[in-house]
PDB file of N, CA and C in Angstrom:
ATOM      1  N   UNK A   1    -151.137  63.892 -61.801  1.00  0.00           N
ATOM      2  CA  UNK A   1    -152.300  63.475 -61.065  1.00  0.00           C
ATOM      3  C   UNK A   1    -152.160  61.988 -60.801  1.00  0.00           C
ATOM      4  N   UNK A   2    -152.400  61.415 -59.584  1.00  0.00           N
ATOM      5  CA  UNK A   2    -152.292  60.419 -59.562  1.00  0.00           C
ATOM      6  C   UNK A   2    -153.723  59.244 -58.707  1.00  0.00           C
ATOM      7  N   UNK A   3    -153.428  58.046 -59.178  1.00  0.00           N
ATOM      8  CA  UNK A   3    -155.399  57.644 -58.461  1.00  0.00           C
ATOM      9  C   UNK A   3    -154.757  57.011 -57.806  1.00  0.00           C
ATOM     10  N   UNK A   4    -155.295  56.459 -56.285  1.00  0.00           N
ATOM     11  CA  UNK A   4    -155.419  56.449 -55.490  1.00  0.00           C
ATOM     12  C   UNK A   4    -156.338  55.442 -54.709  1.00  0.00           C
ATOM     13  N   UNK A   5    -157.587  55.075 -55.400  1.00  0.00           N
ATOM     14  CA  UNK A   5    -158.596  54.395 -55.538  1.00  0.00           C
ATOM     15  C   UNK A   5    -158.820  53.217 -55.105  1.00  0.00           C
ATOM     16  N   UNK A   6    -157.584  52.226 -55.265  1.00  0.00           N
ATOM     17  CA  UNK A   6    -157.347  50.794 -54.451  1.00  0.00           C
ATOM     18  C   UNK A   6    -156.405  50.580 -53.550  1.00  0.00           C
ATOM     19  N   UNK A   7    -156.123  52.139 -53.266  1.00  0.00           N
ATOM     20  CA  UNK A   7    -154.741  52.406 -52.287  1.00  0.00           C
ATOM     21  C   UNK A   7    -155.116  50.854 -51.125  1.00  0.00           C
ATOM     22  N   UNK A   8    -156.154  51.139 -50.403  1.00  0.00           N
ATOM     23  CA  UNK A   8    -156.282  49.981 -49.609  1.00  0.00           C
ATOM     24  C   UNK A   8    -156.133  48.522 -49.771  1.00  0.00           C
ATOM     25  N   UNK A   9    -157.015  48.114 -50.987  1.00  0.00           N
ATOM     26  CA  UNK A   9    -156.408  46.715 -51.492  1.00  0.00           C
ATOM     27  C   UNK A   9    -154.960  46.528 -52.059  1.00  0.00           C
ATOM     28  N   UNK A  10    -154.269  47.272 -52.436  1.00  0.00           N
ATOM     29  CA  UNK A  10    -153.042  47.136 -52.585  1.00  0.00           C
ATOM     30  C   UNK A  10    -152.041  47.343 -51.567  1.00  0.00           C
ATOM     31  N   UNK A  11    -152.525  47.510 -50.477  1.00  0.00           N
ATOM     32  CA  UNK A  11    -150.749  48.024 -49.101  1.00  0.00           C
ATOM     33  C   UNK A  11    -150.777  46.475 -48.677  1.00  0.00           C
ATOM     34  N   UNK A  12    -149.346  46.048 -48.700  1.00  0.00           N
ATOM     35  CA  UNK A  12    -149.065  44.502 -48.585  1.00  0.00           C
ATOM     36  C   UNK A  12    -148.934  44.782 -46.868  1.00  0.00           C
ATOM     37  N   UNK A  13    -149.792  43.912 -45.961  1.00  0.00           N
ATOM     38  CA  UNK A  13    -149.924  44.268 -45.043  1.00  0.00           C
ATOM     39  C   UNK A  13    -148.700  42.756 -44.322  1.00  0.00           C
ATOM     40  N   UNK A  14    -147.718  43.050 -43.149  1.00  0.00           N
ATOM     41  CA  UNK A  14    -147.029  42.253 -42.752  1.00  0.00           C
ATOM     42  C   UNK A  14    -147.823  41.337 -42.884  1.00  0.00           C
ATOM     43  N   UNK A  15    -148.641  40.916 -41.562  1.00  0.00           N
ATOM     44  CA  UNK A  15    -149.279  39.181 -41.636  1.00  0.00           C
ATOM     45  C   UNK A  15    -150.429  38.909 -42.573  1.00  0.00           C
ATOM     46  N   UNK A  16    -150.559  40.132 -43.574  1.00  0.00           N
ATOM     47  CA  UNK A  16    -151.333  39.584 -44.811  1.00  0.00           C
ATOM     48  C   UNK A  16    -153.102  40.021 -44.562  1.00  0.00           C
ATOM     49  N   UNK A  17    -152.992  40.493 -43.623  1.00  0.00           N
ATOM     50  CA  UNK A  17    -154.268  41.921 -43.171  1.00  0.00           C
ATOM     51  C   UNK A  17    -154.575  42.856 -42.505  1.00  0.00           C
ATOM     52  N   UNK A  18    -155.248  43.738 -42.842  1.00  0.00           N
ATOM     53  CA  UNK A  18    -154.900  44.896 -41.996  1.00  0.00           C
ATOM     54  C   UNK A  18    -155.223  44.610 -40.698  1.00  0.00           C
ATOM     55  N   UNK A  19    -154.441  45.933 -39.565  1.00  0.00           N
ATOM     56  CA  UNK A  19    -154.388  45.639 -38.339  1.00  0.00           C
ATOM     57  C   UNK A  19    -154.083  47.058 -38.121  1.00  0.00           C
ATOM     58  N   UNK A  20    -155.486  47.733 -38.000  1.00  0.00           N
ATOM     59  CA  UNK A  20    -155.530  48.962 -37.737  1.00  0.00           C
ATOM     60  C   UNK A  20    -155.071  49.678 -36.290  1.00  0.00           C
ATOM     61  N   UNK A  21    -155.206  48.428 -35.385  1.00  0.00           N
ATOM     62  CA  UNK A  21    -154.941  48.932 -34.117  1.00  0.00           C
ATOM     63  C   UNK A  21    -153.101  48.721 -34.291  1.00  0.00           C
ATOM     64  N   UNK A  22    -152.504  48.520 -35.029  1.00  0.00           N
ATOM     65  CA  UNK A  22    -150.834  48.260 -35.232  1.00  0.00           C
ATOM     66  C   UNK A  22    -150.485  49.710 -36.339  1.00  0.00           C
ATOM     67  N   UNK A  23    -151.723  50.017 -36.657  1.00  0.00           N
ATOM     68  CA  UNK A  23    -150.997  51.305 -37.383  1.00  0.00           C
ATOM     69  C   UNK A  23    -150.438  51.066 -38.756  1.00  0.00           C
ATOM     70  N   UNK A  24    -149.369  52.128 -39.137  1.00  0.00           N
ATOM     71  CA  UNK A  24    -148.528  52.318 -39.886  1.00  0.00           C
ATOM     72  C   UNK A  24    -147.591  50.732 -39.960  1.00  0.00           C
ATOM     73  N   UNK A  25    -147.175  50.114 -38.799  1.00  0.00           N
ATOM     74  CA  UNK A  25    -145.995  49.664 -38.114  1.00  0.00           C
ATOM     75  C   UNK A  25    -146.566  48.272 -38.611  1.00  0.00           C
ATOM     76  N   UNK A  26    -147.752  48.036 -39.074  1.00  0.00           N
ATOM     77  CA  UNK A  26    -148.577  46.807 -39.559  1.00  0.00           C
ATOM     78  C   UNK A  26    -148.507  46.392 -41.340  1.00  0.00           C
ATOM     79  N   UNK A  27    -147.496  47.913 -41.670  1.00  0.00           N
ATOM     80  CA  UNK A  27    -147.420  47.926 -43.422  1.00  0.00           C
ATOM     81  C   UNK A  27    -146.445  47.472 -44.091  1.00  0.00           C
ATOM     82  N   UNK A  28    -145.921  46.301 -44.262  1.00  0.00           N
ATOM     83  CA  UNK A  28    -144.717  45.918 -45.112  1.00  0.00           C
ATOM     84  C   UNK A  28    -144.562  46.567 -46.238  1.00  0.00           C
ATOM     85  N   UNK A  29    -145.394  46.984 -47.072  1.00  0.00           N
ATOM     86  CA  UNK A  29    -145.193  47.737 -48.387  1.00  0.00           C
ATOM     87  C   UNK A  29    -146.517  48.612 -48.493  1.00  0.00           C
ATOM     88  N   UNK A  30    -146.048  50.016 -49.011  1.00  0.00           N
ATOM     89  CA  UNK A  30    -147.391  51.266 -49.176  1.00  0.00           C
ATOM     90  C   UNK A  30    -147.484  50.695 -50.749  1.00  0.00           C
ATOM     91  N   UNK A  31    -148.781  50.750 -51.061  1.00  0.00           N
ATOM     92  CA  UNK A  31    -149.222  50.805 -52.116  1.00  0.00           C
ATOM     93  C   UNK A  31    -148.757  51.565 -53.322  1.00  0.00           C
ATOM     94  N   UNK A  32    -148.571  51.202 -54.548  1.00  0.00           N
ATOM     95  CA  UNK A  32    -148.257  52.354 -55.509  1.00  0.00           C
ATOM     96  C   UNK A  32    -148.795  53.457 -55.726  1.00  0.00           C
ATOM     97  N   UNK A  33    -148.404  54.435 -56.184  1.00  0.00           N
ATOM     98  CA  UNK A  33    -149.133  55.550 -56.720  1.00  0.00           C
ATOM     99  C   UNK A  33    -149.310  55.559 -58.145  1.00  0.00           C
ATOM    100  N   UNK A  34    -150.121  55.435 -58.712  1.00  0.00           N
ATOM    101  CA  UNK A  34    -150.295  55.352 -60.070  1.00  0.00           C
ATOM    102  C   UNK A  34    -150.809  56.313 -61.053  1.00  0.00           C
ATOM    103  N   UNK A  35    -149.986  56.851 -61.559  1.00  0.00           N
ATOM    104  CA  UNK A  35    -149.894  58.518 -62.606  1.00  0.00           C
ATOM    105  C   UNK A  35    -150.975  58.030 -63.338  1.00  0.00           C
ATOM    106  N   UNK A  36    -151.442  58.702 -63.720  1.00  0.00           N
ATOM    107  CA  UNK A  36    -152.513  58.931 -64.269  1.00  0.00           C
ATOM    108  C   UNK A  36    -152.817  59.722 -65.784  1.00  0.00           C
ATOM    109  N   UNK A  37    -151.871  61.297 -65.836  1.00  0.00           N
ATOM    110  CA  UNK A  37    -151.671  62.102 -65.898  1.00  0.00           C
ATOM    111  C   UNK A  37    -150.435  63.183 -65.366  1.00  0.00           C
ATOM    112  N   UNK A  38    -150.417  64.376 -66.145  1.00  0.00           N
ATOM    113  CA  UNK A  38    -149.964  65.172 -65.276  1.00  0.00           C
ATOM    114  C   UNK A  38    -150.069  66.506 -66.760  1.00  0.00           C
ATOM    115  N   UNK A  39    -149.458  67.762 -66.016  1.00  0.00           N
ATOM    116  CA  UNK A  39    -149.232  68.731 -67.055  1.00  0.00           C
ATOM    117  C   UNK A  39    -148.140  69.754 -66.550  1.00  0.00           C
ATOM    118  N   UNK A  40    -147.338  70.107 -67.401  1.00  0.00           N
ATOM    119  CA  UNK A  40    -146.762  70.960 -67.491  1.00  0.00           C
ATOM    120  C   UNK A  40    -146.785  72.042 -68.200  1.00  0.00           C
ATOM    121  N   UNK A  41    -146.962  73.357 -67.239  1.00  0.00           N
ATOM    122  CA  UNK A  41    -147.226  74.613 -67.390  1.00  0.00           C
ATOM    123  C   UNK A  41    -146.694  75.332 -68.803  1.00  0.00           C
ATOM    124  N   UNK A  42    -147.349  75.739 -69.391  1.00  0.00           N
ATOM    125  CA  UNK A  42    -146.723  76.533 -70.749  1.00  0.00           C
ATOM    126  C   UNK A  42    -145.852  77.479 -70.333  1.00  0.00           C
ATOM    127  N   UNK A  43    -144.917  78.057 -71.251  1.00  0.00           N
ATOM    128  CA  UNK A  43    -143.955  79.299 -70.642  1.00  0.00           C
ATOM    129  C   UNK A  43    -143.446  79.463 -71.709  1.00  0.00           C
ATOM    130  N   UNK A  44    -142.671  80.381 -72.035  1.00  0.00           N
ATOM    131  CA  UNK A  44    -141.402  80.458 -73.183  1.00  0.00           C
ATOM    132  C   UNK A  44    -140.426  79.596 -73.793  1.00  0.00           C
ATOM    133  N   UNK A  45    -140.722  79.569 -74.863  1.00  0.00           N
ATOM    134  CA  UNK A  45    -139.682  78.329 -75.096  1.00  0.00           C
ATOM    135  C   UNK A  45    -138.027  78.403 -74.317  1.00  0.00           C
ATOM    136  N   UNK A  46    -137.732  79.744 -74.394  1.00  0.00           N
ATOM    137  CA  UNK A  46    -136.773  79.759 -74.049  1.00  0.00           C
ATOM    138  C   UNK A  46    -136.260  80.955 -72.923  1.00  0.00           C
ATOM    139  N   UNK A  47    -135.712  80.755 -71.889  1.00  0.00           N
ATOM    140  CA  UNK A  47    -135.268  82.267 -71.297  1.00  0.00           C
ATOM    141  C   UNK A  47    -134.168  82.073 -70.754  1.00  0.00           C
ATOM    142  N   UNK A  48    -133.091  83.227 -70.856  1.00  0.00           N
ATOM    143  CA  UNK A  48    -131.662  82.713 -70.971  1.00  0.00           C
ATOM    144  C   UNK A  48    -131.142  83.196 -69.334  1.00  0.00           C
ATOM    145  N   UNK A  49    -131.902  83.954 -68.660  1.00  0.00           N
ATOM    146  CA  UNK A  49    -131.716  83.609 -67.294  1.00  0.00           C
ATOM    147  C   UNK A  49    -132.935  83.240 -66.652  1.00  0.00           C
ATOM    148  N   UNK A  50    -133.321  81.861 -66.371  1.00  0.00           N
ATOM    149  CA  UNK A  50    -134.499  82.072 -65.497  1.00  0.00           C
ATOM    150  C   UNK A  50    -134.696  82.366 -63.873  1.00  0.00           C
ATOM    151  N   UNK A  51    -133.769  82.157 -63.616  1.00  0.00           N
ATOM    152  CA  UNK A  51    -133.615  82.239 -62.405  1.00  0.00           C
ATOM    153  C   UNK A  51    -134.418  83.915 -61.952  1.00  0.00           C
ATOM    154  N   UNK A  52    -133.907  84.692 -62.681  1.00  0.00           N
ATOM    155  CA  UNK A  52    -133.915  86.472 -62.549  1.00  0.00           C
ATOM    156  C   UNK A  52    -135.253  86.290 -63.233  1.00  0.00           C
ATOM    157  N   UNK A  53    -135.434  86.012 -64.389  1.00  0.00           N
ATOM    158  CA  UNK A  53    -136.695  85.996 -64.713  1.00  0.00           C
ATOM    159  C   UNK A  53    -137.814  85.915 -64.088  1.00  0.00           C
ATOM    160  N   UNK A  54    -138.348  84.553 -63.667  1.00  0.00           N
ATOM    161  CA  UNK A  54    -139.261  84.283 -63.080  1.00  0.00           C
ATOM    162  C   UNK A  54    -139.021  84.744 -61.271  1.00  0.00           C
ATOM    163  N   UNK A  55    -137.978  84.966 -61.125  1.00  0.00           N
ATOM    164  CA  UNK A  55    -138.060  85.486 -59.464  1.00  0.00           C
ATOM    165  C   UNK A  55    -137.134  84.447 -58.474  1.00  0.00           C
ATOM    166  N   UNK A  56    -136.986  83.524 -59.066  1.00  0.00           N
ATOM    167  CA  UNK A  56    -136.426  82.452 -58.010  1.00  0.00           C
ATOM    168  C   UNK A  56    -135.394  83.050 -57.630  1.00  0.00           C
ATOM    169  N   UNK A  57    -135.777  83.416 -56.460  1.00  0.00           N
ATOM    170  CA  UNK A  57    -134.443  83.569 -55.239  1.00  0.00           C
ATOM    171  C   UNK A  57    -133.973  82.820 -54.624  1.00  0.00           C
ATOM    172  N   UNK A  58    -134.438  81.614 -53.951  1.00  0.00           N
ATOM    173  CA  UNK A  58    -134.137  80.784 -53.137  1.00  0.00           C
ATOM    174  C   UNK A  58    -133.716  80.754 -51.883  1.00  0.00           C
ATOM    175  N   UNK A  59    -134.479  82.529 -51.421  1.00  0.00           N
ATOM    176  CA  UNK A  59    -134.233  82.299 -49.964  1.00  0.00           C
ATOM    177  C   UNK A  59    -134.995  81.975 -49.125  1.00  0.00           C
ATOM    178  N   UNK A  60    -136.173  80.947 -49.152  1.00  0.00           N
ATOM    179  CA  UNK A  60    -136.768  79.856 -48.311  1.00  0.00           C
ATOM    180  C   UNK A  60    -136.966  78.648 -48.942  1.00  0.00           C
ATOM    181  N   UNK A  61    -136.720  78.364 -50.534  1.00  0.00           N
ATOM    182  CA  UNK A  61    -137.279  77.236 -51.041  1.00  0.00           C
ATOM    183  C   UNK A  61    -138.296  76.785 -50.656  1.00  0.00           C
ATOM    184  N   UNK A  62    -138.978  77.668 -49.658  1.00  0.00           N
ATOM    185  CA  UNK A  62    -140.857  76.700 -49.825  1.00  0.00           C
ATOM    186  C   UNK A  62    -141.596  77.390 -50.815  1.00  0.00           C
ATOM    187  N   UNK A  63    -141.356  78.778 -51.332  1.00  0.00           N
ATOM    188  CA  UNK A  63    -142.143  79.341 -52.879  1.00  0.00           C
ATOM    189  C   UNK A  63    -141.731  79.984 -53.673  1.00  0.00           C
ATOM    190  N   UNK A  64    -140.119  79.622 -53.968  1.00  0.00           N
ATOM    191  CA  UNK A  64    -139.645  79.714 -54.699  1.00  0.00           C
ATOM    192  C   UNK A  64    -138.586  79.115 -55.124  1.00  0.00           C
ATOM    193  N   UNK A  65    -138.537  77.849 -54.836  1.00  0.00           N
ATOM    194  CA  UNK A  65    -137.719  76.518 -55.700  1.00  0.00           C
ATOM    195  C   UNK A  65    -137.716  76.463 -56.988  1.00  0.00           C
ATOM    196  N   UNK A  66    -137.036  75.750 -57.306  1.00  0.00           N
ATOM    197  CA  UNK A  66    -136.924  76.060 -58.902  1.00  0.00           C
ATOM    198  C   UNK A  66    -137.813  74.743 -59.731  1.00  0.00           C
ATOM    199  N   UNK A  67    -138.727  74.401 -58.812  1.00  0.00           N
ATOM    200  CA  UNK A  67    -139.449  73.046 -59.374  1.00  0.00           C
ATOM    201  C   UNK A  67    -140.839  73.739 -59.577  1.00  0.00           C
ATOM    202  N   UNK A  68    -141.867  73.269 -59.424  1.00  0.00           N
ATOM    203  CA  UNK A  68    -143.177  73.801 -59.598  1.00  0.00           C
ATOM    204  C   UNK A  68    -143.581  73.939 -58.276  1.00  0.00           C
ATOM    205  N   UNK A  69    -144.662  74.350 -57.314  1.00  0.00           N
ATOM    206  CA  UNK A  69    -145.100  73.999 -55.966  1.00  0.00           C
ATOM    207  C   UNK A  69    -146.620  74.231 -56.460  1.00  0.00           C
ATOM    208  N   UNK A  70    -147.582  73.313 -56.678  1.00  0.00           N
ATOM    209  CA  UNK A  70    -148.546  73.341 -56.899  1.00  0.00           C
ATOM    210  C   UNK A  70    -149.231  73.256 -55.672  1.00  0.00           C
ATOM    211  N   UNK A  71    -150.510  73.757 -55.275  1.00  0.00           N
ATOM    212  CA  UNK A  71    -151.145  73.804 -54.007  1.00  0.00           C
ATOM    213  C   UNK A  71    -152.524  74.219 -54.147  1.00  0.00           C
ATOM    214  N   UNK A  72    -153.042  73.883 -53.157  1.00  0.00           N
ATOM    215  CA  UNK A  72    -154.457  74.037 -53.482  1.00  0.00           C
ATOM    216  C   UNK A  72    -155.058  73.699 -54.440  1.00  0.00           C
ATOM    217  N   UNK A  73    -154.990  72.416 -55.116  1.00  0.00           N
ATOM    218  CA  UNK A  73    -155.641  71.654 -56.303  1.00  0.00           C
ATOM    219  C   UNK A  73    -156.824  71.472 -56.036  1.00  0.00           C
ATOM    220  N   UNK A  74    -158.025  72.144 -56.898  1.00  0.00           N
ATOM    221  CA  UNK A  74    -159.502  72.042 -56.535  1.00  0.00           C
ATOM    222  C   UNK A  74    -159.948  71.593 -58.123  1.00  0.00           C
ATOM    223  N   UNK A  75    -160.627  70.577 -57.673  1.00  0.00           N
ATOM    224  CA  UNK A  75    -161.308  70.025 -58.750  1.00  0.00           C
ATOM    225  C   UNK A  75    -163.199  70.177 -59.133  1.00  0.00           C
ATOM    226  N   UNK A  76    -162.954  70.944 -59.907  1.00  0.00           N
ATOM    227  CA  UNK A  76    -164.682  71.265 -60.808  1.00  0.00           C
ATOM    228  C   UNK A  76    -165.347  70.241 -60.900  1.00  0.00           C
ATOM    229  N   UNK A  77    -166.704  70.285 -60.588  1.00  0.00           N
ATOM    230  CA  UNK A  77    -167.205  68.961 -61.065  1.00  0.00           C
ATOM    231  C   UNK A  77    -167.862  69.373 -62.771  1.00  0.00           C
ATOM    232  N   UNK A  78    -167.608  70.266 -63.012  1.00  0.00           N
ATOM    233  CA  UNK A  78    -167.560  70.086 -64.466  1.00  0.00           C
ATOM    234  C   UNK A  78    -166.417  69.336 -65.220  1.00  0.00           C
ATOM    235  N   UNK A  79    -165.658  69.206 -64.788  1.00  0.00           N
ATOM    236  CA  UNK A  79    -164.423  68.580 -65.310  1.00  0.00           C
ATOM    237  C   UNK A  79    -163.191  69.014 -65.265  1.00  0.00           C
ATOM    238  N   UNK A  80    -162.940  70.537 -64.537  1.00  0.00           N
ATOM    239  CA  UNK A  80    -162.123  70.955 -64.491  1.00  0.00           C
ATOM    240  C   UNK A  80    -160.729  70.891 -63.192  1.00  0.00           C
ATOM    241  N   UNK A  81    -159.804  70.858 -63.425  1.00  0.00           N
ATOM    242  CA  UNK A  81    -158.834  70.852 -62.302  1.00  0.00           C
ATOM    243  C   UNK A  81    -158.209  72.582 -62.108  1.00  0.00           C
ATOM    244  N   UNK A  82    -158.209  73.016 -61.204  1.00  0.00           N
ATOM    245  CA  UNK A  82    -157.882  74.493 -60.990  1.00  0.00           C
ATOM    246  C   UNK A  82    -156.733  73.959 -59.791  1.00  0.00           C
ATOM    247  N   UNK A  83    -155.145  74.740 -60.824  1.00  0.00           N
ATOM    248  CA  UNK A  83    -153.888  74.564 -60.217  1.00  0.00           C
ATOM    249  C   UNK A  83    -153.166  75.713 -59.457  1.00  0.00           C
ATOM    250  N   UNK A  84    -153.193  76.101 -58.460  1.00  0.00           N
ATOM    251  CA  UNK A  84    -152.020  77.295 -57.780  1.00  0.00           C
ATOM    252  C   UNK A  84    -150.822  76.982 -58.111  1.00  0.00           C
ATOM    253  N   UNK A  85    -149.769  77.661 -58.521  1.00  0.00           N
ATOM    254  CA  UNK A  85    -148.724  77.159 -58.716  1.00  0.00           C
ATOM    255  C   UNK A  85    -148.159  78.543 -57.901  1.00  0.00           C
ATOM    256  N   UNK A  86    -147.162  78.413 -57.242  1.00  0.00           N
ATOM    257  CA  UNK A  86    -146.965  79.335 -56.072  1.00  0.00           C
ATOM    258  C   UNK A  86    -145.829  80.822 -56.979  1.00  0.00           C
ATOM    259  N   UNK A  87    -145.174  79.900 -57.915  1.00  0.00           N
ATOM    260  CA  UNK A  87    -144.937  81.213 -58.741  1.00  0.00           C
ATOM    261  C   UNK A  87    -145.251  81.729 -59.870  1.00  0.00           C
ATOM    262  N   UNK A  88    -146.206  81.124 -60.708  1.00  0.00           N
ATOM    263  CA  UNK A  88    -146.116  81.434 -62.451  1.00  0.00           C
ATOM    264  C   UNK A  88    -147.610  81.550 -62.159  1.00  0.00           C
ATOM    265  N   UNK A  89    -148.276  81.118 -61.300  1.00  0.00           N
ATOM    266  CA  UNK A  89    -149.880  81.654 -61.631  1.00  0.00           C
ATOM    267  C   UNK A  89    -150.982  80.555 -61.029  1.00  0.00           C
ATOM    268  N   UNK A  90    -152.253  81.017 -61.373  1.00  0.00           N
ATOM    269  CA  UNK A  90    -152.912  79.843 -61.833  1.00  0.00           C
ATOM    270  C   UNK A  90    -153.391  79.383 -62.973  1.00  0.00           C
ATOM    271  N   UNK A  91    -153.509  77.724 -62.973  1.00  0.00           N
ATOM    272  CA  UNK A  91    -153.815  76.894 -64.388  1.00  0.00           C
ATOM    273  C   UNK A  91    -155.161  76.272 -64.516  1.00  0.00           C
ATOM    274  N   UNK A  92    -156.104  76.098 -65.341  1.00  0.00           N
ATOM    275  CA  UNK A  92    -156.917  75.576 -65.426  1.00  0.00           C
ATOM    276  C   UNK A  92    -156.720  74.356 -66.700  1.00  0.00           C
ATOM    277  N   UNK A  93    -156.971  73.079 -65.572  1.00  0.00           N
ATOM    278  CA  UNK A  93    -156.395  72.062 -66.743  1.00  0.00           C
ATOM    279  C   UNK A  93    -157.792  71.283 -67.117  1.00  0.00           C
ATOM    280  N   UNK A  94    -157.887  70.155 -67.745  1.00  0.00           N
ATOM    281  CA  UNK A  94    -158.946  68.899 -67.844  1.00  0.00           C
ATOM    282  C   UNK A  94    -158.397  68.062 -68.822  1.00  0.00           C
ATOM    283  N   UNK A  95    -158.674  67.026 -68.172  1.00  0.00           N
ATOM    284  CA  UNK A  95    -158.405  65.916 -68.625  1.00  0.00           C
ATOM    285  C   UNK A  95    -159.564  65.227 -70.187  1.00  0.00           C
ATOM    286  N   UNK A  96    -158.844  64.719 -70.883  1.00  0.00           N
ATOM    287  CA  UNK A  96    -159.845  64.495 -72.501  1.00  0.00           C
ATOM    288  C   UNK A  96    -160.946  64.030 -72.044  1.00  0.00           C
ATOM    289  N   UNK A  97    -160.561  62.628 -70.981  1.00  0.00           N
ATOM    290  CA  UNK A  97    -162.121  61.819 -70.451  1.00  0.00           C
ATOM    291  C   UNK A  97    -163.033  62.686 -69.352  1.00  0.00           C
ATOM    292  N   UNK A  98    -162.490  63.629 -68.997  1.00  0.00           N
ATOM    293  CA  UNK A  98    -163.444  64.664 -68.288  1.00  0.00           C
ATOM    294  C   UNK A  98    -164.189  65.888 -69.105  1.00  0.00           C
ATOM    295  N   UNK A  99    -164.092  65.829 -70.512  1.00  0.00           N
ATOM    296  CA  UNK A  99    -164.424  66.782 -71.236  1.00  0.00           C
ATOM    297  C   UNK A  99    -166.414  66.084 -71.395  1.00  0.00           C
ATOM    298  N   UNK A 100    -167.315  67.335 -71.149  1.00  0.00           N
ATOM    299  CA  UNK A 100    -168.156  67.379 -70.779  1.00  0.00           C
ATOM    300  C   UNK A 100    -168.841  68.213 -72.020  1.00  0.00           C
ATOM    301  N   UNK A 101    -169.611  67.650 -73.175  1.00  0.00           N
ATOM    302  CA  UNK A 101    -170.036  68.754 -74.091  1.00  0.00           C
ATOM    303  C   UNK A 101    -171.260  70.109 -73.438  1.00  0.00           C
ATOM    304  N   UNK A 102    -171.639  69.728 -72.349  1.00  0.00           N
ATOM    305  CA  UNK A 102    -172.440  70.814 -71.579  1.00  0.00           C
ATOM    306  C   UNK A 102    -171.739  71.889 -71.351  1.00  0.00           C
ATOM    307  N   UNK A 103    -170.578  72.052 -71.100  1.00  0.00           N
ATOM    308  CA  UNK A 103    -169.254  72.696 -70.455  1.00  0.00           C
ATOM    309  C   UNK A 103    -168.600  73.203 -71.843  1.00  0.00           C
ATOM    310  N   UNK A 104    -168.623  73.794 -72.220  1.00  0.00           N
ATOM    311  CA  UNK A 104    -167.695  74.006 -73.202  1.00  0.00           C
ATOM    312  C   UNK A 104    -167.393  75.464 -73.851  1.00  0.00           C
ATOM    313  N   UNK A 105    -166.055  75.465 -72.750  1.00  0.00           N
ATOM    314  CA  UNK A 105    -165.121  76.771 -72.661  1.00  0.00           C
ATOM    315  C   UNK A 105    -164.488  76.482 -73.888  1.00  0.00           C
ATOM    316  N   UNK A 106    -163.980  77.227 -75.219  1.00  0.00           N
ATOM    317  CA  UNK A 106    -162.794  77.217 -75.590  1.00  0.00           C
ATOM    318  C   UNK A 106    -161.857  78.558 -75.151  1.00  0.00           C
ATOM    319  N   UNK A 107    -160.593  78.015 -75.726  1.00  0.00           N
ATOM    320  CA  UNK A 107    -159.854  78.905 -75.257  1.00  0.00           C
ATOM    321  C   UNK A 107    -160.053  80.486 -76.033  1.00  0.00           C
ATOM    322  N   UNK A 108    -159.566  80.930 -75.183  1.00  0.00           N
ATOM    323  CA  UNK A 108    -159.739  82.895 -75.640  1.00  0.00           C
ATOM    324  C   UNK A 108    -158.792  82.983 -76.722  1.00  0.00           C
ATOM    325  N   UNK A 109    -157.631  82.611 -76.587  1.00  0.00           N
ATOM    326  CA  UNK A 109    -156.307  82.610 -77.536  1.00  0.00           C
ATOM    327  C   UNK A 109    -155.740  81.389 -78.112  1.00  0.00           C
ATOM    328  N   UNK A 110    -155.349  81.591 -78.953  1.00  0.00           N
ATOM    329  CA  UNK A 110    -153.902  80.475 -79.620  1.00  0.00           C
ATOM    330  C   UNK A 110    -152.716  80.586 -79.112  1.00  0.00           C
ATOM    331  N   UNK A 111    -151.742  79.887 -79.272  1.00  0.00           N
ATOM    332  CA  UNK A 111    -150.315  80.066 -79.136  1.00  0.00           C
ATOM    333  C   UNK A 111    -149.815  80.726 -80.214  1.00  0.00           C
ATOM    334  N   UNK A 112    -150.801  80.611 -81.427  1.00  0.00           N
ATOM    335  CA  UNK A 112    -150.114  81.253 -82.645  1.00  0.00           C
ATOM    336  C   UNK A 112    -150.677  82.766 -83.098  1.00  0.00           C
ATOM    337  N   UNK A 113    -151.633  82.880 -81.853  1.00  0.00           N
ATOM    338  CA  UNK A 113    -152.135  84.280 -81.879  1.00  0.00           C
ATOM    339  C   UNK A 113    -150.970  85.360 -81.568  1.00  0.00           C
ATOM    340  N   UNK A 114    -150.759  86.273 -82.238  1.00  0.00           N
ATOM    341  CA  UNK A 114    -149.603  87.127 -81.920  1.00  0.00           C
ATOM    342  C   UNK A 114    -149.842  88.753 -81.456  1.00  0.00           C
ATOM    343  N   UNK A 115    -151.101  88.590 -81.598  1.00  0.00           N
ATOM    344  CA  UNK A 115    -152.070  89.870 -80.463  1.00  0.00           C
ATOM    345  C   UNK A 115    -151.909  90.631 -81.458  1.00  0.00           C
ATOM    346  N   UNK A 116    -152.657  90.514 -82.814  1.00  0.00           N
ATOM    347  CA  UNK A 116    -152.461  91.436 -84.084  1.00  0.00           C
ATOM    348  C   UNK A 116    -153.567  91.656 -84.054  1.00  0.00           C
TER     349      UNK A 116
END
């Protein structure tokens, strides 16, 4: 996840202000992007072909690359972030400073639950 927030005060503009009617072509340097966050999807510790596993074929690489393709990121105003990920599912994430005691899902399972 990344903020975004002073994107404007930060783009180093050629003559040192913006010049909207010059566009893009007016930007000596784009602003940083500044992480924030991020998460990576739980899965198996281990799988000895993933490729076959999870499906990656790779015959368009637009949804099924072997990276993540997250899409459609909609954010709860309870605090929640709801992730598409184009092959493993969807994720429901939140961030610690978005945790809301009004709101309060715990999880259904453990990792150490073994469905006994």
């Amino acid at each position: 996840m990344t903020d975004h927030g002073h994107i404007w005060e930060e783009i180093v503009w050629e003559n040192g202000v913006p010049e909207p009617e010059r566009g893009f072509q007016a930007i000596e340097e784009l602003a940083v992007s500044h992480t924030i966050g991020y998460y990576l999807p739980a899965g198996p510790e281990w799988i000895e072909d993933p490729t076959t596993e999870l499906g990656y074929d790779m015959a368009d690489c637009w949804a099924s690359c072997m990276i993540p393709f997250d899409w459609g990121l909609q954010y709860d105003p309870r605090g929640f972030l709801f992730i598409s990920e184009m092959v493993s599912g969807v994720y429901v994430v939140q961030f610690d400073e978005d945790i809301d005691p009004r709101f309060n899902y715990p999880a259904l399972w453990s990792i150490e639950d073994n469905g006994d």
